[in-house]
Protein backbone atom coordinates (compact mmCIF):
# COMPACT_ATOMS: atom_id res chain seq x y z
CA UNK A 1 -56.79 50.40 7.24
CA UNK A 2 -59.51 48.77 9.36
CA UNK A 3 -57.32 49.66 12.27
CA UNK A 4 -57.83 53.27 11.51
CA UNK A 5 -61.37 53.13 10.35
CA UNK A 6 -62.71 51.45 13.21
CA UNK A 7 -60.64 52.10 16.23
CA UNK A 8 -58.33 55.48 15.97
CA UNK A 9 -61.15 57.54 14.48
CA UNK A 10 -64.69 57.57 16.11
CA UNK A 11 -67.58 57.21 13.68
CA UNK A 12 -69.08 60.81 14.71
CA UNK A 13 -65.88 62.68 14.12
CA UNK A 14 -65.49 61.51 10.58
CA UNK A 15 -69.36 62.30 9.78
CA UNK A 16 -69.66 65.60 11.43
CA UNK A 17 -66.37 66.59 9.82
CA UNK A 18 -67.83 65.14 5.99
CA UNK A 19 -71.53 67.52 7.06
CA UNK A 20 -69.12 70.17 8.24
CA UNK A 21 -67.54 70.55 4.69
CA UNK A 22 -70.80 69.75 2.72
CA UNK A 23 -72.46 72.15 4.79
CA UNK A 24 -69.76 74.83 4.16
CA UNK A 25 -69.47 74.19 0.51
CA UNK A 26 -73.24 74.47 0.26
CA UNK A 27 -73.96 77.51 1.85
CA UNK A 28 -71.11 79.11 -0.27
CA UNK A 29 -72.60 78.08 -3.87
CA UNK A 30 -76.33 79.55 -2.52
CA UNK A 31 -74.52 82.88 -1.88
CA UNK A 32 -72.18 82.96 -5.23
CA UNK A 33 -74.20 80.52 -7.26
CA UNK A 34 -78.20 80.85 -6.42
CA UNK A 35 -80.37 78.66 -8.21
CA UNK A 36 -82.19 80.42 -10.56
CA UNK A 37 -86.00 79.44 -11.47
CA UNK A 38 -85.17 80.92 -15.05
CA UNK A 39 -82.84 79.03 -15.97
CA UNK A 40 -84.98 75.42 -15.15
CA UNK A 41 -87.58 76.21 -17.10
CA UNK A 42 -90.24 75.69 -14.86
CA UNK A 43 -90.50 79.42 -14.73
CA UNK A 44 -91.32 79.65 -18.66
CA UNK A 45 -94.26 77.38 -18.17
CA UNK A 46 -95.72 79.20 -15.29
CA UNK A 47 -95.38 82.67 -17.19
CA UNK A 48 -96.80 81.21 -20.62
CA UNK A 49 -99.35 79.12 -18.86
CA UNK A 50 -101.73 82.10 -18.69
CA UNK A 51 -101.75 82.64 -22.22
CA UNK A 52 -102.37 79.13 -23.06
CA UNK A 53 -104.86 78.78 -20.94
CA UNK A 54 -106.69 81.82 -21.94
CA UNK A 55 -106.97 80.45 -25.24
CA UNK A 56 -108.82 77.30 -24.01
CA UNK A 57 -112.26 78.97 -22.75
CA UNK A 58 -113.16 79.40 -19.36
CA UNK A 59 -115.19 75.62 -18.91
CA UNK A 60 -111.61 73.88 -19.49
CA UNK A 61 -110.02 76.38 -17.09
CA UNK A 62 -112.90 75.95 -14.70
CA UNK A 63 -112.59 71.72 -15.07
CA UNK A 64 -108.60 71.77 -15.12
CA UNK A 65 -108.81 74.27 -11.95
CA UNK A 66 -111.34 71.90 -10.15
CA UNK A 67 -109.13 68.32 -10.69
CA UNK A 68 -105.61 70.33 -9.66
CA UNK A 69 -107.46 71.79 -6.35
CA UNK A 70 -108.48 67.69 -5.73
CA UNK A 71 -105.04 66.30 -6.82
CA UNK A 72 -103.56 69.22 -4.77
CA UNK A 73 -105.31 69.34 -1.65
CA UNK A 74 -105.00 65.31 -1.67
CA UNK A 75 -101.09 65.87 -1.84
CA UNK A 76 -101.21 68.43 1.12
CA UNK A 77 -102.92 65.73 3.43
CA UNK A 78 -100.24 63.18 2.27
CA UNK A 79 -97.45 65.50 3.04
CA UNK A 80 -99.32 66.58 6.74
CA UNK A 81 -99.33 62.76 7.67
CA UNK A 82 -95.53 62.13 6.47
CA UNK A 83 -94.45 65.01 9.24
CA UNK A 84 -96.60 63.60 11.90
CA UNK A 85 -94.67 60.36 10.59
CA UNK A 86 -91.21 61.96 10.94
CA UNK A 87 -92.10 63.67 14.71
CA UNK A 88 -93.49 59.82 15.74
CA UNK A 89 -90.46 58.26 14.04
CA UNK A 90 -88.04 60.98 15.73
CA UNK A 91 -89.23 60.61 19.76
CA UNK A 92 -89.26 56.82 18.70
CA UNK A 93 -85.32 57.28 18.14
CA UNK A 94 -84.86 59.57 20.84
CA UNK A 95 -85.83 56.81 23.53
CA UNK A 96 -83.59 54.18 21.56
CA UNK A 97 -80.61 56.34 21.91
CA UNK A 98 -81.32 56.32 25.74
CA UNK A 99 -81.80 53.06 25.87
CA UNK A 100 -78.46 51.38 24.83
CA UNK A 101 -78.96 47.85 25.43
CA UNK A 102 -82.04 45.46 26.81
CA UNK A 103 -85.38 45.38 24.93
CA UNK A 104 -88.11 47.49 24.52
CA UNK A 105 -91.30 45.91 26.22
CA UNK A 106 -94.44 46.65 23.87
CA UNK A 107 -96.94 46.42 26.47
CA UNK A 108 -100.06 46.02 24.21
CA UNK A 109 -98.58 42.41 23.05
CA UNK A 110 -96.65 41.03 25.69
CA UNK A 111 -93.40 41.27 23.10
CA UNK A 112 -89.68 42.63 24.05
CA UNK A 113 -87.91 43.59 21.12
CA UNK A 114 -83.94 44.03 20.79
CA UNK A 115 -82.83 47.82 21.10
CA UNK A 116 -80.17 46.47 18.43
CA UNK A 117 -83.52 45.79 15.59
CA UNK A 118 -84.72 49.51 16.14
CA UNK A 119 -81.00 51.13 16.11
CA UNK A 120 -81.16 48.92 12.69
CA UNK A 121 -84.85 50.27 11.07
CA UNK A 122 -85.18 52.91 12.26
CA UNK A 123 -82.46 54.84 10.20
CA UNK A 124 -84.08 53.59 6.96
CA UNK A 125 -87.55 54.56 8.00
CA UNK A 126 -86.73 57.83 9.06
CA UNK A 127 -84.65 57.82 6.16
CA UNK A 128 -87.21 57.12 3.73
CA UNK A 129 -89.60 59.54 5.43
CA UNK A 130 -86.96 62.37 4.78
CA UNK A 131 -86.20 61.90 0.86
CA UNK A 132 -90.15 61.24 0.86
CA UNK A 133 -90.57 64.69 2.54
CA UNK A 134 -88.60 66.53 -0.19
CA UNK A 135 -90.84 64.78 -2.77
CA UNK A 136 -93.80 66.08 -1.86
CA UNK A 137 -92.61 69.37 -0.98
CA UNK A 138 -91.02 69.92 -4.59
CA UNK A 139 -94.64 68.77 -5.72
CA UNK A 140 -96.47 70.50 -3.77
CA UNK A 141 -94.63 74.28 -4.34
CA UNK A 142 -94.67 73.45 -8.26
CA UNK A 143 -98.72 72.75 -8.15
CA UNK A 144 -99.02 76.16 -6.09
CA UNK A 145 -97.72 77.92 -8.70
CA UNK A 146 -99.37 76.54 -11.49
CA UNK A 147 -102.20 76.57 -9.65
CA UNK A 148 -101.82 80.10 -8.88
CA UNK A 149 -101.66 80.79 -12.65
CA UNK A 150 -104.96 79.02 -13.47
CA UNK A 151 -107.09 81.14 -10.83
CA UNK A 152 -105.68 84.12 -12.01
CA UNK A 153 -106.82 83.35 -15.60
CA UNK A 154 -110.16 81.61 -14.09
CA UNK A 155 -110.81 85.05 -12.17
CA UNK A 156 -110.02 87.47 -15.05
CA UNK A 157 -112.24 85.32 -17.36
CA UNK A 158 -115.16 85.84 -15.01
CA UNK A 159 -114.77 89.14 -13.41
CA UNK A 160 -112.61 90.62 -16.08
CA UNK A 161 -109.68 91.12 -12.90
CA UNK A 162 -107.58 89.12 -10.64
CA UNK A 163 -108.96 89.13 -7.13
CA UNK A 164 -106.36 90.32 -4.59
CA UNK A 165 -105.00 87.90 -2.39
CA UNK A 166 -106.48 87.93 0.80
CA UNK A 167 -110.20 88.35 -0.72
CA UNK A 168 -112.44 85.62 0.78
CA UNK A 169 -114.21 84.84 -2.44
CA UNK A 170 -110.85 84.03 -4.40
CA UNK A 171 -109.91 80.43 -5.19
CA UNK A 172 -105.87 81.32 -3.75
CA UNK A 173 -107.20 81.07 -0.71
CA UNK A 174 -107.72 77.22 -0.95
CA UNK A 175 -103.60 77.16 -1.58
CA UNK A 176 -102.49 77.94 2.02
CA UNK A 177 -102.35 74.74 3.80
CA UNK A 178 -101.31 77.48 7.29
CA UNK A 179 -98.72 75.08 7.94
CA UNK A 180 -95.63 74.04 6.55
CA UNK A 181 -96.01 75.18 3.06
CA UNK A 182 -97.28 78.77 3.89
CA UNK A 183 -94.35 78.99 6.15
CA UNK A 184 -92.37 78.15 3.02
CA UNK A 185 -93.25 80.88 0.55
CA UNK A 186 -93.45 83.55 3.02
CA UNK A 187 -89.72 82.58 4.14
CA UNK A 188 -88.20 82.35 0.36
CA UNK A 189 -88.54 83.98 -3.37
CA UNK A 190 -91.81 83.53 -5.55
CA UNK A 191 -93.43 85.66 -3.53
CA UNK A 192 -96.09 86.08 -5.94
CA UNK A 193 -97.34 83.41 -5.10
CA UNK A 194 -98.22 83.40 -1.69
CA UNK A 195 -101.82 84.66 -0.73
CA UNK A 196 -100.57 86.37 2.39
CA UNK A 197 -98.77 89.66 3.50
CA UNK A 198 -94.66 88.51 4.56
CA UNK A 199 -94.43 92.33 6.14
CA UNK A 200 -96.63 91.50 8.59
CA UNK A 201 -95.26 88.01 10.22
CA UNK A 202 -91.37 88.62 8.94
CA UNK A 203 -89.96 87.47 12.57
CA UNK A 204 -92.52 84.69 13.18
CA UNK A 205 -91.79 83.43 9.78
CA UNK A 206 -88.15 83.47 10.45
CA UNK A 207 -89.03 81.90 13.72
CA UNK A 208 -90.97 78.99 12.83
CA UNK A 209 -88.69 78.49 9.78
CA UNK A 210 -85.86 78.00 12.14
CA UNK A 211 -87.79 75.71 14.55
CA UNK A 212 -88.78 73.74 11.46
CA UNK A 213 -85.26 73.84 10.56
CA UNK A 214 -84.26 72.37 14.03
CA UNK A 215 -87.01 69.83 14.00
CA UNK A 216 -85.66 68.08 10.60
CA UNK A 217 -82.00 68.71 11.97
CA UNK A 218 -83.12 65.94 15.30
CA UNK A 219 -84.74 64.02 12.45
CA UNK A 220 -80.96 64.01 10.53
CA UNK A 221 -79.29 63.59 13.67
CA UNK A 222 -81.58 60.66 14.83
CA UNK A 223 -80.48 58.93 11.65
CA UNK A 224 -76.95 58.89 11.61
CA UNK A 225 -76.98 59.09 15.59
CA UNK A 226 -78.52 55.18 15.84
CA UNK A 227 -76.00 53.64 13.19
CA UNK A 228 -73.15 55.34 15.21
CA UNK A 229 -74.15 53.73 18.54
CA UNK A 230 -74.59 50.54 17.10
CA UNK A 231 -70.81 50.97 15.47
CA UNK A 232 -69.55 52.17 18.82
CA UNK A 233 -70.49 48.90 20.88
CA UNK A 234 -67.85 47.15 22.18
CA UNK A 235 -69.45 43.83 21.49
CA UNK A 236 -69.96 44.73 17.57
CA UNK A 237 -67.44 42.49 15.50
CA UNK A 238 -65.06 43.56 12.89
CA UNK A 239 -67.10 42.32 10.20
CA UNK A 240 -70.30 43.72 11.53
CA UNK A 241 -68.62 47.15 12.27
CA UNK A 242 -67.64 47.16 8.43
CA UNK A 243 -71.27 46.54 7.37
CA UNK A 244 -72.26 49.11 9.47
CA UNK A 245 -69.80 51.50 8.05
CA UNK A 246 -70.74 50.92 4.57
CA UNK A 247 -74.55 51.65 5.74
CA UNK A 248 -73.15 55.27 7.13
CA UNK A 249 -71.08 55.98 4.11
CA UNK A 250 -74.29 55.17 1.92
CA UNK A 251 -76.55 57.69 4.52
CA UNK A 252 -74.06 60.71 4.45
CA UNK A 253 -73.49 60.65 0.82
CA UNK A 254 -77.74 60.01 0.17
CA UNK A 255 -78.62 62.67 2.41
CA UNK A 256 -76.50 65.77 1.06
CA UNK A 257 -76.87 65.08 -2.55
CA UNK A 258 -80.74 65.27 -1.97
CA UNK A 259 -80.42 68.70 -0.51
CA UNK A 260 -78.67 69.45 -3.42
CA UNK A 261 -80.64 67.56 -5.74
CA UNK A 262 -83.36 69.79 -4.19
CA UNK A 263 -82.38 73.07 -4.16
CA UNK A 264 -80.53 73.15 -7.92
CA UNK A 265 -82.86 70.41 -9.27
CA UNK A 266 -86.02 71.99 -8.14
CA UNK A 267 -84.55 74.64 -8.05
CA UNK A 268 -85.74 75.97 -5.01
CA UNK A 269 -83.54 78.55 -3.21
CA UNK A 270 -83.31 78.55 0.28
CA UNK A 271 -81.25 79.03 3.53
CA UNK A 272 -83.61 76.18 5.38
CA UNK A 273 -81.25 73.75 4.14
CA UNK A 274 -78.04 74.99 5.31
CA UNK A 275 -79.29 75.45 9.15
CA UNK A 276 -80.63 72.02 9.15
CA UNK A 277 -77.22 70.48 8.14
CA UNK A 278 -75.03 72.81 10.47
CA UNK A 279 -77.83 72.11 13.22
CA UNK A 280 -77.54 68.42 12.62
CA UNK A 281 -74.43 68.31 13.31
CA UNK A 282 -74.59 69.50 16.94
CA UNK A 283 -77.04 67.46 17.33
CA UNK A 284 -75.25 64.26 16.56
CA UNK A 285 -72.63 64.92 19.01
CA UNK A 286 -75.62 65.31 21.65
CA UNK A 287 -77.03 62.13 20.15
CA UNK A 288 -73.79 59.93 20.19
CA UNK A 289 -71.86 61.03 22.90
CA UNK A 290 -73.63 63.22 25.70
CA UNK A 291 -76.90 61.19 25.44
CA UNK A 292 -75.70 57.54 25.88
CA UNK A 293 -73.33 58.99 28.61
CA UNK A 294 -76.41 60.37 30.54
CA UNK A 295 -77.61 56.70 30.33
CA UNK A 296 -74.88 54.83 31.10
CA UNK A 297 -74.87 57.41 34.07
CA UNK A 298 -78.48 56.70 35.21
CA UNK A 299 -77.87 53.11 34.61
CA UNK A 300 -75.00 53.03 37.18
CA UNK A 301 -76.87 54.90 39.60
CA UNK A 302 -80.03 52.12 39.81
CA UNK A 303 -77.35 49.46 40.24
């Protein structure tokens, strides 16, 4: 059993093959089983929460509107710095993968650290990072709708109508983030909700969703790319390459089920998903196999 685990089948065969099937099986239950916003009950609230909130007066609306813009826009800076986290994180990994063995000289201190400690952290920080990414983002499109809801009540209250979307003196406009999250509701459903007109930017949206899409797909990639280097290295042990084995078992099941915990827990429907894991795995055959051979190549050539 070892036998085949560790020598007859490489590491990056077995994983793109597992993403393969995931990512098959995934993108067929979006198109025959959709995840419907009806059906979790987080679309009752939104529609009654008008109502409710009507009945309240407008100096709770006004104070409840106020403290979810603060708690909002305070979870929108959070979730800016975690992507700046993932893109330092990512080129981080991408010069590890070059850089098979030796250390890594941090100037600043005088210090050389192993290549092996980074191949070892940095999957768990980039990791962690990820799952924290889809945390935020399922908070963050939940508190735009509700918060969408409460201006809508706050405005009719006031000035007897709902001002339209792209009006400068409306409260949506404090919503778009014209990042990320904007990209997000012009790209999928609960359009409603999105103070911005999709006809007019339908193929840049599609655009930067896809580069978004490839962006997380190097962050995937980066992730399961260092543990299969490490695994790969002639000088690993048996007992170490088992370790290391149970640590990429434990990374491809944690990463699907969080897509799916995503899109049918949220539920947030979506095709973002599916290109990141069919992406990612390109991109870990470029990580594992055509990237350490470029630097085996350039190592050979300075000797």
């Amino acid at each position: 059993m070892s036998e085949f685990l560790f020598y007859r089948h490489r590491p990056e065969t077995i994983v793109s093959g597992i993403l393969l099937l995931f990512a098959t099986g995934f993108s067929v239950c979006l198109y025959c089983y959709p995840p419907r916003l009806e059906l979790s009950g987080r679309g009752d609230k939104a529609a009654e929460a008008p109502a409710k909130l009507s009945e309240k007066g407008n100096d709770f609306v006004e104070k409840l509107l106020g403290k979810r813009l603060d708690e909002y826009r305070r979870d929108l800076d959070s979730f800016s710095t975690n992507l700046k986290w993932l893109a330092v994180f990512s080129v981080v990994s991408l010069l590890i993968i070059r850089k098979r063995v030796g250390e890594v000289d941090i100037g600043t201190f005088g210090l050389g650290v192993p290549v092996r400690l980074f191949r070892l952290t940095m999957p768990l920080i980039l990791g962690y990072q990820l799952l924290n990414f889809g945390y935020y983002l399922d908070g963050l499109i939940d508190s735009r709708i509700m918060l969408f809801e409460i201006i809508e009540v706050h405005e009719k209250t006031k000035l007897d109508h709902a001002l339209p979307h792209r009006s400068i003196f409306s409260h949506k406009e404090l919503l778009e983030d014209h990042s990320f999250l904007d990209n997000w509701f012009l790209a999928f459903p609960e359009k409603k909700y999105v103070p911005a007109n999709d006809d007019d930017y339908w193929i840049l949206n599609r655009l930067i969703t896809v580069f978004f899409a490839i962006f997380f797909a190097i962050c995937h990639a980066c992730v399961f790319g260092l543990i299969i280097i490490e695994i790969n290295l002639q000088e690993s042990s048996q007992l170490w390459r088992a370790c290391l084995w149970g640590f990429l078992v434990v990374v491809t099941f944690v990463i699907p089920m969080a897509h799916i915990q995503f899109t049918y827990g949220g539920p947030h429907y979506n095709w973002f998903l599916p290109v990141v894991l069919f992406s990612s795995i390109v991109l870990i055959w470029v990580a594992t196999v055509l990237l350490p051979a470029a630097a085996e190549k350039d190592q050979v050539i300075v000797q």
